[in-house]
C-alpha atoms as a PDB file:
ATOM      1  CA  UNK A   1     175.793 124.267 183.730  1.00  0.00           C
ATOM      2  CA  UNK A   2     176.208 124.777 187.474  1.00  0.00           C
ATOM      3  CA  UNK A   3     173.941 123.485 189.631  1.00  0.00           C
ATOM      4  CA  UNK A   4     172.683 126.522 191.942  1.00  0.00           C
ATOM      5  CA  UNK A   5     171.197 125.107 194.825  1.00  0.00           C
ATOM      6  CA  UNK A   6     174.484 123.917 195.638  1.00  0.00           C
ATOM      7  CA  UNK A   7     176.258 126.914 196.261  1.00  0.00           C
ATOM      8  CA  UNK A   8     179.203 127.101 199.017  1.00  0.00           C
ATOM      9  CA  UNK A   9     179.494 129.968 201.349  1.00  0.00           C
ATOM     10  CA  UNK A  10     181.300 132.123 198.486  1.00  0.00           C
ATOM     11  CA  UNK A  11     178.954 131.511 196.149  1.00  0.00           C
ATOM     12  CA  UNK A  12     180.731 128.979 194.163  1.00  0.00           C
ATOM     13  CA  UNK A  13     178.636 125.758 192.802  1.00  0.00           C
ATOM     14  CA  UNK A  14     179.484 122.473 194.183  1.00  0.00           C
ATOM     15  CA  UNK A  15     179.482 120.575 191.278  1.00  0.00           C
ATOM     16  CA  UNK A  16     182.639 117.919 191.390  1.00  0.00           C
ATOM     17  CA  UNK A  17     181.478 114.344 191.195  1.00  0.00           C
ATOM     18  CA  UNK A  18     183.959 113.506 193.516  1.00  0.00           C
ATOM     19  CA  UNK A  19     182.395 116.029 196.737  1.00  0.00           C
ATOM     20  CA  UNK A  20     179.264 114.766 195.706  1.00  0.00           C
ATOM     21  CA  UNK A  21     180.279 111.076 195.713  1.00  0.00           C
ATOM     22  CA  UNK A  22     182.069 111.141 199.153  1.00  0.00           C
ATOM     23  CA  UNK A  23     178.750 112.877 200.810  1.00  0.00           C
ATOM     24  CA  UNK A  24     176.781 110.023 199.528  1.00  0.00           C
ATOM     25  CA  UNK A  25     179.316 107.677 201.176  1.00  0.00           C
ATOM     26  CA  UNK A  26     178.662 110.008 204.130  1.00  0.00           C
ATOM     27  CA  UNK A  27     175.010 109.935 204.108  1.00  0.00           C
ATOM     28  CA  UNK A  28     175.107 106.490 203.846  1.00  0.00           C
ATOM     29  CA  UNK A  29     177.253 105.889 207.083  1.00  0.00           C
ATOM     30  CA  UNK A  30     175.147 107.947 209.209  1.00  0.00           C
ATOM     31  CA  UNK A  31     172.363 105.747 207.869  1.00  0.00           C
ATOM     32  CA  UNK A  32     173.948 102.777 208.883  1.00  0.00           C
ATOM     33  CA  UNK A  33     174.814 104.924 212.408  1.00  0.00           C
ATOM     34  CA  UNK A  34     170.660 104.938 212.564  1.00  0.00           C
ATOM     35  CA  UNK A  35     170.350 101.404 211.802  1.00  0.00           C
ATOM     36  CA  UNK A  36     172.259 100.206 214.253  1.00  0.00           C
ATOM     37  CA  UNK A  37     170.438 102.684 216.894  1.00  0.00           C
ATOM     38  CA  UNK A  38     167.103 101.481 216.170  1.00  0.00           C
ATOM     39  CA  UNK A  39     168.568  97.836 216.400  1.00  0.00           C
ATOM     40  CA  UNK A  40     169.402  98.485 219.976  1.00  0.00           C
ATOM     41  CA  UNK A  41     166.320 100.103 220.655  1.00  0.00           C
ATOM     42  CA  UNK A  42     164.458  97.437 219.145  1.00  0.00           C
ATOM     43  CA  UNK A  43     166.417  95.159 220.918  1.00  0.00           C
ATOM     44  CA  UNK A  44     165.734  97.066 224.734  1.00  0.00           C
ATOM     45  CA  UNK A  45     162.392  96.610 223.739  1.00  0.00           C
ATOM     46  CA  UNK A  46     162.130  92.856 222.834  1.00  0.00           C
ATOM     47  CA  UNK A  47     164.029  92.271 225.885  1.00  0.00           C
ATOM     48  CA  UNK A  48     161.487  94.670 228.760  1.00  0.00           C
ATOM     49  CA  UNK A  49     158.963  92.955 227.015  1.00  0.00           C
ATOM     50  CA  UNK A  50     160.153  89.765 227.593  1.00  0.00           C
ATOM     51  CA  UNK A  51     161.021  90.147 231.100  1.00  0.00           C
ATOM     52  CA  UNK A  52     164.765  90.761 230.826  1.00  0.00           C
ATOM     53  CA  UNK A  53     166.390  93.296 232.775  1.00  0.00           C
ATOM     54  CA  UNK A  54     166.696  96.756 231.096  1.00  0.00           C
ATOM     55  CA  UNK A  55     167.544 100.041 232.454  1.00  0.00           C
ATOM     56  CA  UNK A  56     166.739 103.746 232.269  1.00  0.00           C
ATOM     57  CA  UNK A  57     170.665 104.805 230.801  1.00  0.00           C
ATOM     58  CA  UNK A  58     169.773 101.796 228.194  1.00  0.00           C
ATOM     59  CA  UNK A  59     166.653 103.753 226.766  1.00  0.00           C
ATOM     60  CA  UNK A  60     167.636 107.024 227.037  1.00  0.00           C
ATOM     61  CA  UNK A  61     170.981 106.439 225.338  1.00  0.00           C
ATOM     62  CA  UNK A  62     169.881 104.021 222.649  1.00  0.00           C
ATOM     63  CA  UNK A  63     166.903 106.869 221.725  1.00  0.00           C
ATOM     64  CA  UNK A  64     169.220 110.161 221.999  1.00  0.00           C
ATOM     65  CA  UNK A  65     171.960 108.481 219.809  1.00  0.00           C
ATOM     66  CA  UNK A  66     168.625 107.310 216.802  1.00  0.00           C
ATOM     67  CA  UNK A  67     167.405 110.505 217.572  1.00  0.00           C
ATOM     68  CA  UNK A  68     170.723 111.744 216.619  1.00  0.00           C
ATOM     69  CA  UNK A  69     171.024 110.389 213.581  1.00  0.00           C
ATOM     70  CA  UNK A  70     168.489 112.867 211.973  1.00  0.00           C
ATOM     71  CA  UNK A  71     170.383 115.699 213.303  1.00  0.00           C
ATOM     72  CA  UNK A  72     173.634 114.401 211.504  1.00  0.00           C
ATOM     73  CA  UNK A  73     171.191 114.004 207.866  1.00  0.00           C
ATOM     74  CA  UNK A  74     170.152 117.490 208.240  1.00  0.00           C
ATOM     75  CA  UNK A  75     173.880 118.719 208.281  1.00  0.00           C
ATOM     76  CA  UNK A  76     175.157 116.435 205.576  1.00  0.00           C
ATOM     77  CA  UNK A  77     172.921 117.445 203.213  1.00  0.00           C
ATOM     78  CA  UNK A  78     173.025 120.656 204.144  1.00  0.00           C
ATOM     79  CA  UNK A  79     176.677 120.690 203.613  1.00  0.00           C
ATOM     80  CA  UNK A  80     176.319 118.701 200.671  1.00  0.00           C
ATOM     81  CA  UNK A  81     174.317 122.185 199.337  1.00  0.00           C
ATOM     82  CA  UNK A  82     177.345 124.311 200.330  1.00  0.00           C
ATOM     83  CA  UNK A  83     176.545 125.499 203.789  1.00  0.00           C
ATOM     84  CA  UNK A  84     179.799 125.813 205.328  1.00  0.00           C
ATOM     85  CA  UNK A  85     178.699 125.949 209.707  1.00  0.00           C
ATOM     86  CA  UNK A  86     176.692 122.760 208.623  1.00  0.00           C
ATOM     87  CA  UNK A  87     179.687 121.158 206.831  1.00  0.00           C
ATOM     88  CA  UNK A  88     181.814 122.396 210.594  1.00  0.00           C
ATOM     89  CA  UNK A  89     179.288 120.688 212.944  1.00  0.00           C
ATOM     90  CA  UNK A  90     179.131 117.317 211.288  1.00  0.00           C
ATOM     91  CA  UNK A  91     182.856 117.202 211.109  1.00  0.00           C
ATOM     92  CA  UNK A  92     182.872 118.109 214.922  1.00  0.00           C
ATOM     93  CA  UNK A  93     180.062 116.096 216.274  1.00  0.00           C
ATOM     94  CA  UNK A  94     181.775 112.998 214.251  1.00  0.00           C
ATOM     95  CA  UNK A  95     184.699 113.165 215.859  1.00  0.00           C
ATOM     96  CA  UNK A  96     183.462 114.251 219.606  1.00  0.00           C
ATOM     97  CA  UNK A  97     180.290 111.710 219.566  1.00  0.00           C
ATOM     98  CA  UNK A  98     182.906 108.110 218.979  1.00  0.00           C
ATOM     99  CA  UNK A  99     184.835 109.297 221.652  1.00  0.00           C
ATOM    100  CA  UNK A 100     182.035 109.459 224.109  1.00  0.00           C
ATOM    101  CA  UNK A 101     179.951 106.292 223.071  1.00  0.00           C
ATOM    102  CA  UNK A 102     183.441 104.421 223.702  1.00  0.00           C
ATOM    103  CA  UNK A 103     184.542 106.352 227.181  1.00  0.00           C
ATOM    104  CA  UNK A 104     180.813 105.740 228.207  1.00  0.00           C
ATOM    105  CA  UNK A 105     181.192 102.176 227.071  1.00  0.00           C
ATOM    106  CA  UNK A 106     184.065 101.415 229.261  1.00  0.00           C
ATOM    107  CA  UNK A 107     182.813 102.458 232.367  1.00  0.00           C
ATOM    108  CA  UNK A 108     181.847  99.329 234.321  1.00  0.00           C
ATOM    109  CA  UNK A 109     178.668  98.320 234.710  1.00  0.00           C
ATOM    110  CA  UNK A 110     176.918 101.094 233.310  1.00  0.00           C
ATOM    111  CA  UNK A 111     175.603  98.953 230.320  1.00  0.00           C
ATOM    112  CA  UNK A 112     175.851  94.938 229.288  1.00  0.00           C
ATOM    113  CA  UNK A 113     178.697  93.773 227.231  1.00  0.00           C
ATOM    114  CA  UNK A 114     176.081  93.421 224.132  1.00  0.00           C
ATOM    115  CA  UNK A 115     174.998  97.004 224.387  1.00  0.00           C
ATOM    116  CA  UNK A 116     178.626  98.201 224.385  1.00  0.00           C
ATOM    117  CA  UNK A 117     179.491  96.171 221.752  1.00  0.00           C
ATOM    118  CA  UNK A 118     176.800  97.533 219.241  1.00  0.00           C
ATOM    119  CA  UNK A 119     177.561 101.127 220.107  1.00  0.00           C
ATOM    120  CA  UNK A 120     180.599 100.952 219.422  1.00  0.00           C
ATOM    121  CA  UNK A 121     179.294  99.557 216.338  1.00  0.00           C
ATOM    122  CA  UNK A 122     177.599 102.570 215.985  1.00  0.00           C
ATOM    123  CA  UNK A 123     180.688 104.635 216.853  1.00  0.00           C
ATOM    124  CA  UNK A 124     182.313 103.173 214.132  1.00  0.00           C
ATOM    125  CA  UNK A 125     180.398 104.122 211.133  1.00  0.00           C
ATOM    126  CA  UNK A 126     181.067 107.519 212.661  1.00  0.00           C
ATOM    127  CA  UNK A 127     184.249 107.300 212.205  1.00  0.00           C
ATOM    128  CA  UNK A 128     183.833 106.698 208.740  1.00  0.00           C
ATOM    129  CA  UNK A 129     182.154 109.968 208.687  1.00  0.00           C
ATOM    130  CA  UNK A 130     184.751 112.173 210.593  1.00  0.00           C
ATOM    131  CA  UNK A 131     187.616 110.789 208.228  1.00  0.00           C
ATOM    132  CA  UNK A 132     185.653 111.123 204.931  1.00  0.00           C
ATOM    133  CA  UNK A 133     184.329 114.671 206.182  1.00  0.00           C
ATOM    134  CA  UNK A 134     188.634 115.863 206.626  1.00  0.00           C
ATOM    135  CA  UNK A 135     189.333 114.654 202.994  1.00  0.00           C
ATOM    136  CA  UNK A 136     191.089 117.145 200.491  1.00  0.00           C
ATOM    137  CA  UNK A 137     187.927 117.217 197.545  1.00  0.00           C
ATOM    138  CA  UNK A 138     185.686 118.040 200.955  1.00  0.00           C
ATOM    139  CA  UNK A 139     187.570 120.845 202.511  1.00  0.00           C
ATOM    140  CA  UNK A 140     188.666 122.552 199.449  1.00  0.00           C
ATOM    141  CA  UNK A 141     184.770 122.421 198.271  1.00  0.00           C
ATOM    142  CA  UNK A 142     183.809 124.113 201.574  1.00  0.00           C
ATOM    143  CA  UNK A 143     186.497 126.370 202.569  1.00  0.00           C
ATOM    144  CA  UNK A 144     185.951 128.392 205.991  1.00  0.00           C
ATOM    145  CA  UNK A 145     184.815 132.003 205.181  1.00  0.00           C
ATOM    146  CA  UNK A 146     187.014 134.337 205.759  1.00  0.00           C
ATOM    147  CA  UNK A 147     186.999 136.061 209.071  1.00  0.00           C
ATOM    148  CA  UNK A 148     185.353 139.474 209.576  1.00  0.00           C
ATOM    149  CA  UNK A 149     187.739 142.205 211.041  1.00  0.00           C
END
């Protein structure tokens, strides 16, 4: 029996094992994308509190990108229930937010070596999320509706 609260933009149930398998995979990598943002936020804290030098770009990158990371669960799973501009915006912002952290990352200066370094940790796991989000059982699941005339 389909499931339907899982229904895709045309109405058909997403109920493959393999869709719902590679969104878990996907939910889990933006977890680990939040993980790794609230380790470098804990770790700006431990060091202003300990009298190491921190900056303003440190804070308000390290909370955007957590911050972030809510965003992204709120499109997988809606995408994971068949909404198909949900399903479009996590592919984009997957690809488009690596690219940043890293460009950010290399400009000199800007942050310590250890904060690029985890970012692009971050950035990773990303990744992980833009390639699973092009994969064949994903994109035939949640086809683009068809355009109005």
């Amino acid at each position: 029996m389909a499931n339907t609260e899982n229904l895709t933009a045309q109405g058909a149930p997403i109920d493959d094992s393999r869709v719902r398998a590679t969104f878990d995979t996907v939910r889990t990598c933006i977890t680990l994308f939040g993980a790794i943002g609230a380790i470098v936020l804990g770790t700006v804290a431990v060091m202003a509190f300990t009298g190491h030098e921190t900056t303003g770009f440190m804070w308000g990158r390290g909370a955007i990108l957590f911050l972030i990371t809510f965003l992204l669960h709120r499109y997988a799973n809606r995408a994971a229930q068949g909404d198909y501009k949900s399903f479009d915006r996590l592919r984009t912002l997957t690809v488009l937010m690596p690219i940043a952290i890293i460009v950010v990352d290399l400009i000199p200066g800007l942050c310590p070596a250890w904060y690029a370094v985890i970012q692009g940790l971050s950035a990773l796991a990303l990744i992980g999320v833009a390639v699973l989000t092009r994969n064949s059982a994903l994109t035939a699941a949640l086809p683009a509706p068809a355009k109005k005339k």
